[in-house]
Protein backbone atom coordinates (compact mmCIF):
# COMPACT_ATOMS: atom_id res chain seq x y z
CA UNK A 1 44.65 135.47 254.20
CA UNK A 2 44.33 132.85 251.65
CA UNK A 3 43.92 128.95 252.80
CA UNK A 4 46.96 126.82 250.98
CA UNK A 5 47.09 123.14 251.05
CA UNK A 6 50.24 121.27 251.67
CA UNK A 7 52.00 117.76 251.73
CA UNK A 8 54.77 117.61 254.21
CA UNK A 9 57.80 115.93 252.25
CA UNK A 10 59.29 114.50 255.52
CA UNK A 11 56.53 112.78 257.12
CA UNK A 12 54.18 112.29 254.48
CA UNK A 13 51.07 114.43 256.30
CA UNK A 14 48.48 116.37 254.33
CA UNK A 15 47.06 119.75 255.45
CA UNK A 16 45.62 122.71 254.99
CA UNK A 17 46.57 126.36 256.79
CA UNK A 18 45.91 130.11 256.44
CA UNK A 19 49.04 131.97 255.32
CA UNK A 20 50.15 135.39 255.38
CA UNK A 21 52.78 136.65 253.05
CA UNK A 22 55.49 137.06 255.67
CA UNK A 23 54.91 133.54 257.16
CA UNK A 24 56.50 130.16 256.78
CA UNK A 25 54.00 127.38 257.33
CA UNK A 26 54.81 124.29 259.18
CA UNK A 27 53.73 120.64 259.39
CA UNK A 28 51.44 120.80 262.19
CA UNK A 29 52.89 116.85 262.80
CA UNK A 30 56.30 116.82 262.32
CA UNK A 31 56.60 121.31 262.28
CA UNK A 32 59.46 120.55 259.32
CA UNK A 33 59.38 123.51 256.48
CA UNK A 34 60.18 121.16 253.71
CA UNK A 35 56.45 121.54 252.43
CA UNK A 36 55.53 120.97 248.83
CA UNK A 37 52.31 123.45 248.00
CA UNK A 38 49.11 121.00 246.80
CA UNK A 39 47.08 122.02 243.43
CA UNK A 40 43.83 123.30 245.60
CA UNK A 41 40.44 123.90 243.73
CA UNK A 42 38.00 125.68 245.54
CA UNK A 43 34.15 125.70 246.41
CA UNK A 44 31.54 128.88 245.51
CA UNK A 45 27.92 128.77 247.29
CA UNK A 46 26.28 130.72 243.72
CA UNK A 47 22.51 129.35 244.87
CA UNK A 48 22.16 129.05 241.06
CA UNK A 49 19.61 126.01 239.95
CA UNK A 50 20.32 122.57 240.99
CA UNK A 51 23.16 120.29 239.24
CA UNK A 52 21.37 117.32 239.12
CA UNK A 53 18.08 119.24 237.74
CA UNK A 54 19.90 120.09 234.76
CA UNK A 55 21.47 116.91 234.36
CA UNK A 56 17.90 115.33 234.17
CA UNK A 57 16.75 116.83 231.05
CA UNK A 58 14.48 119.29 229.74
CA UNK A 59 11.79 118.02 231.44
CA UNK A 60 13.67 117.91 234.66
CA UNK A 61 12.75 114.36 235.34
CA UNK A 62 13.55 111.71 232.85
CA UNK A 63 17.22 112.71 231.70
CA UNK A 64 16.41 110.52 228.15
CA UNK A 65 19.57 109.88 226.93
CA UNK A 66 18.38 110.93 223.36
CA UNK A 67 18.84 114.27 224.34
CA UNK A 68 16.48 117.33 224.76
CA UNK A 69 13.21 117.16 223.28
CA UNK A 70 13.38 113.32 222.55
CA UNK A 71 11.26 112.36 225.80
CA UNK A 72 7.91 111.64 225.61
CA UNK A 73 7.01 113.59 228.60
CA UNK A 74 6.13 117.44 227.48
């Protein structure tokens, strides 16, 4: 069952609910139908390297904003 994000046109609310394909969700504050279905991006857990290490350079430290192989530090 995929997890779809909502905004409730009547009362304003903003949620998020599982949803099979034969059900109609509901505002969980106000229960009206009149939902309009949110843009949703989702998360992955990979466990690949770390962001901000790559961010920092080729070094992994400085993050010289000359761009790889301009640091001093080899």
């Amino acid at each position: 069952m995929p997890i779809y994000e909502y905004a409730c046109k009547s009362c304003g609310s903003e949620f998020e609910t599982l949803v099979r394909s034969s059900t109609v969700p509901d505002c969980p504050s106000c229960h009206s139908t009149d939902l309009e279905k949110k843009l949703s991006v989702f998360a992955t857990a990979a466990g690949g390297p770390d962001p901000a290490a790559i961010a920092a350079g080729p070094c992994g430290s400085c993050g010289h904003p000359d761009g790889p192989g301009a640091c001093a530090l080899h």
